[in-house]
C-alpha atoms as a PDB file:
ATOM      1  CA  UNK A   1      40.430 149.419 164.468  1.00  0.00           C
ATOM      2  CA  UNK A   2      39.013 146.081 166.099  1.00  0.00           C
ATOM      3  CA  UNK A   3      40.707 143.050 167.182  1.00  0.00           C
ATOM      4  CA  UNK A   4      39.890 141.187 164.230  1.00  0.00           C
ATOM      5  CA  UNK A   5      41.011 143.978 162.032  1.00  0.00           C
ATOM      6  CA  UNK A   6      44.315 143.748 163.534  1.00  0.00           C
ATOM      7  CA  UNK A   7      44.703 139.986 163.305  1.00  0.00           C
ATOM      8  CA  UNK A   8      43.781 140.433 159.307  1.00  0.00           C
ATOM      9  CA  UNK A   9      46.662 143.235 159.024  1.00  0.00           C
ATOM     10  CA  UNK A  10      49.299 141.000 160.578  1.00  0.00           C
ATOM     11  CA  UNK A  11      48.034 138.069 158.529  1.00  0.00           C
ATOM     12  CA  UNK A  12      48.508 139.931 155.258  1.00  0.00           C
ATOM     13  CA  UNK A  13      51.733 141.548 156.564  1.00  0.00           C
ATOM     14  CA  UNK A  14      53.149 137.977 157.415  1.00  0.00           C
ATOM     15  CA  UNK A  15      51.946 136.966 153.667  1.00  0.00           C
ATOM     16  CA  UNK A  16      53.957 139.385 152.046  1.00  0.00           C
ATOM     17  CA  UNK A  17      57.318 138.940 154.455  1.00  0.00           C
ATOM     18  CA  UNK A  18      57.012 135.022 153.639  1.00  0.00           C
ATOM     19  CA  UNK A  19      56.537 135.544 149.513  1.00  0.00           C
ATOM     20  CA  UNK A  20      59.495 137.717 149.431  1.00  0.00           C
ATOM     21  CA  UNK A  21      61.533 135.273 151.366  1.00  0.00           C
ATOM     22  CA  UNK A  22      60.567 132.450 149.262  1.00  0.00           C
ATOM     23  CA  UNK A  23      61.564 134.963 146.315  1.00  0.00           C
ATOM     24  CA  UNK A  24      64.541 135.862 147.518  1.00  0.00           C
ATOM     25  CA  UNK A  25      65.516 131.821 148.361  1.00  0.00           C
ATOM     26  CA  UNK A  26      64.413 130.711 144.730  1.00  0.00           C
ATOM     27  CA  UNK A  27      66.627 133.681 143.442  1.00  0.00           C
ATOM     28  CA  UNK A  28      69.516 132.802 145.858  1.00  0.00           C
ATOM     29  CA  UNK A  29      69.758 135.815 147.106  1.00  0.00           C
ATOM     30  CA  UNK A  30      70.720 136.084 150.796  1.00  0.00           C
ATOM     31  CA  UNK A  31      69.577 132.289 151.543  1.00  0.00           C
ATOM     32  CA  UNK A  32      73.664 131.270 152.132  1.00  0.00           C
ATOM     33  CA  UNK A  33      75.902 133.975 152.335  1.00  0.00           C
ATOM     34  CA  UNK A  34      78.712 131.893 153.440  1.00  0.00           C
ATOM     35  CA  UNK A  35      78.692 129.704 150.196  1.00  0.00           C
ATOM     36  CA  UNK A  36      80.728 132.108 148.567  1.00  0.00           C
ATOM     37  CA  UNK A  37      83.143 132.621 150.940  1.00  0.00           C
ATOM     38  CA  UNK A  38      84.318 128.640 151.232  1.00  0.00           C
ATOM     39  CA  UNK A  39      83.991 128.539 147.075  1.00  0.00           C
ATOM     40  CA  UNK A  40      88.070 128.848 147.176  1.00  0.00           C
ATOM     41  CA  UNK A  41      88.124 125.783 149.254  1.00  0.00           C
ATOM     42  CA  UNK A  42      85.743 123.734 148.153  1.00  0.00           C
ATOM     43  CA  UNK A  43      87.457 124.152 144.640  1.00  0.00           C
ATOM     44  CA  UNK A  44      91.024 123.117 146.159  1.00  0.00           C
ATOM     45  CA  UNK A  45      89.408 120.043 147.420  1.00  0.00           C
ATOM     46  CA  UNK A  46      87.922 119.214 144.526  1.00  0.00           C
ATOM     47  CA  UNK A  47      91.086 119.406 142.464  1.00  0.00           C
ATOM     48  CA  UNK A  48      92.859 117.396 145.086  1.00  0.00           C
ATOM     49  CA  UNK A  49      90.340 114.444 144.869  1.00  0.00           C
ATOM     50  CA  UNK A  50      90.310 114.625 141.280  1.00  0.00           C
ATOM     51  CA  UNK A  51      94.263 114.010 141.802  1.00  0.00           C
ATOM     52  CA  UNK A  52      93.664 110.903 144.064  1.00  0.00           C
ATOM     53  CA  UNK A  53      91.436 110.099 141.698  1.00  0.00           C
ATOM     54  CA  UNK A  54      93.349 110.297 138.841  1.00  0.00           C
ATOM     55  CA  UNK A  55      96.156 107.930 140.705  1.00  0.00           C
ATOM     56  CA  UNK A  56      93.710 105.308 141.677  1.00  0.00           C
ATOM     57  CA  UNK A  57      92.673 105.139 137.749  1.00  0.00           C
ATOM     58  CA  UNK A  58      96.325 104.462 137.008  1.00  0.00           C
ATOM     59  CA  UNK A  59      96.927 101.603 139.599  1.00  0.00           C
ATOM     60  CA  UNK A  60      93.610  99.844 138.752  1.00  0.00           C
ATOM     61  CA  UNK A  61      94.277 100.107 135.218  1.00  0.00           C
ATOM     62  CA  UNK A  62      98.089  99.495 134.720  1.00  0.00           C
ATOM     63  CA  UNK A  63      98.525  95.650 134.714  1.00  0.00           C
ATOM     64  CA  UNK A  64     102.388  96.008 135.602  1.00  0.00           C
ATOM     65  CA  UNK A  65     102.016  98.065 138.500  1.00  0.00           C
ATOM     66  CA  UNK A  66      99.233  96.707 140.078  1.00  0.00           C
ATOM     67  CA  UNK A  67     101.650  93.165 140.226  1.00  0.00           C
ATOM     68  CA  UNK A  68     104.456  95.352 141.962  1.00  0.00           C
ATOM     69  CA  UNK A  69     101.850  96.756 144.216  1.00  0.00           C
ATOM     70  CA  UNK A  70     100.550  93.251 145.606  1.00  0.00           C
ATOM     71  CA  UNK A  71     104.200  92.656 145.657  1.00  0.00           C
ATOM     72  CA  UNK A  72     104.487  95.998 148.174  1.00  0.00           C
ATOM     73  CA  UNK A  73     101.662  95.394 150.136  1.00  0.00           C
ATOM     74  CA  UNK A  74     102.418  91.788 151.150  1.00  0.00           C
ATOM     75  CA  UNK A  75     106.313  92.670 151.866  1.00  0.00           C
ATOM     76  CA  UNK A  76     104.602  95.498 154.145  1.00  0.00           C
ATOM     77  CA  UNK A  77     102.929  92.227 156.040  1.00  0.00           C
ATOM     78  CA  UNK A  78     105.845  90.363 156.889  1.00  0.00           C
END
């Protein structure tokens, strides 16, 4: 086996290694292993911002409160 011959083989071997790794990647297999592991987390935080969001809604929307809240923040001033 030449020199050339070699460099061909390792070309073709490289081919295959980076097509399966793409494969794998598309597939999500193996790309992030670690995704998984923080799901539980992720999915806590995600219920607590839907809280805060949910809280924001009701002081930008209630009419009432929002009065007693300008009323709060300006007593907090002084």
């Amino acid at each position: 086996m030449g020199f050339w011959d070699a460099v061909v083989i390792m070309f073709i071997v490289g081919a295959v290694i980076w097509l399966r790794a793409q494969k794998y990647r598309a597939r999500g297999d193996g790309a992030t292993p670690t995704i998984g592991a923080r799901e539980p987390e992720l999915e806590r935080e995600v219920q607590d911002l839907r809280k805060r969001i949910a809280v924001l809604e009701r002081i930008a929307t209630d009419d009432r409160q929002g009065t007693d809240l300008k009323r709060q923040i300006e007593a907090l001033r002084d």
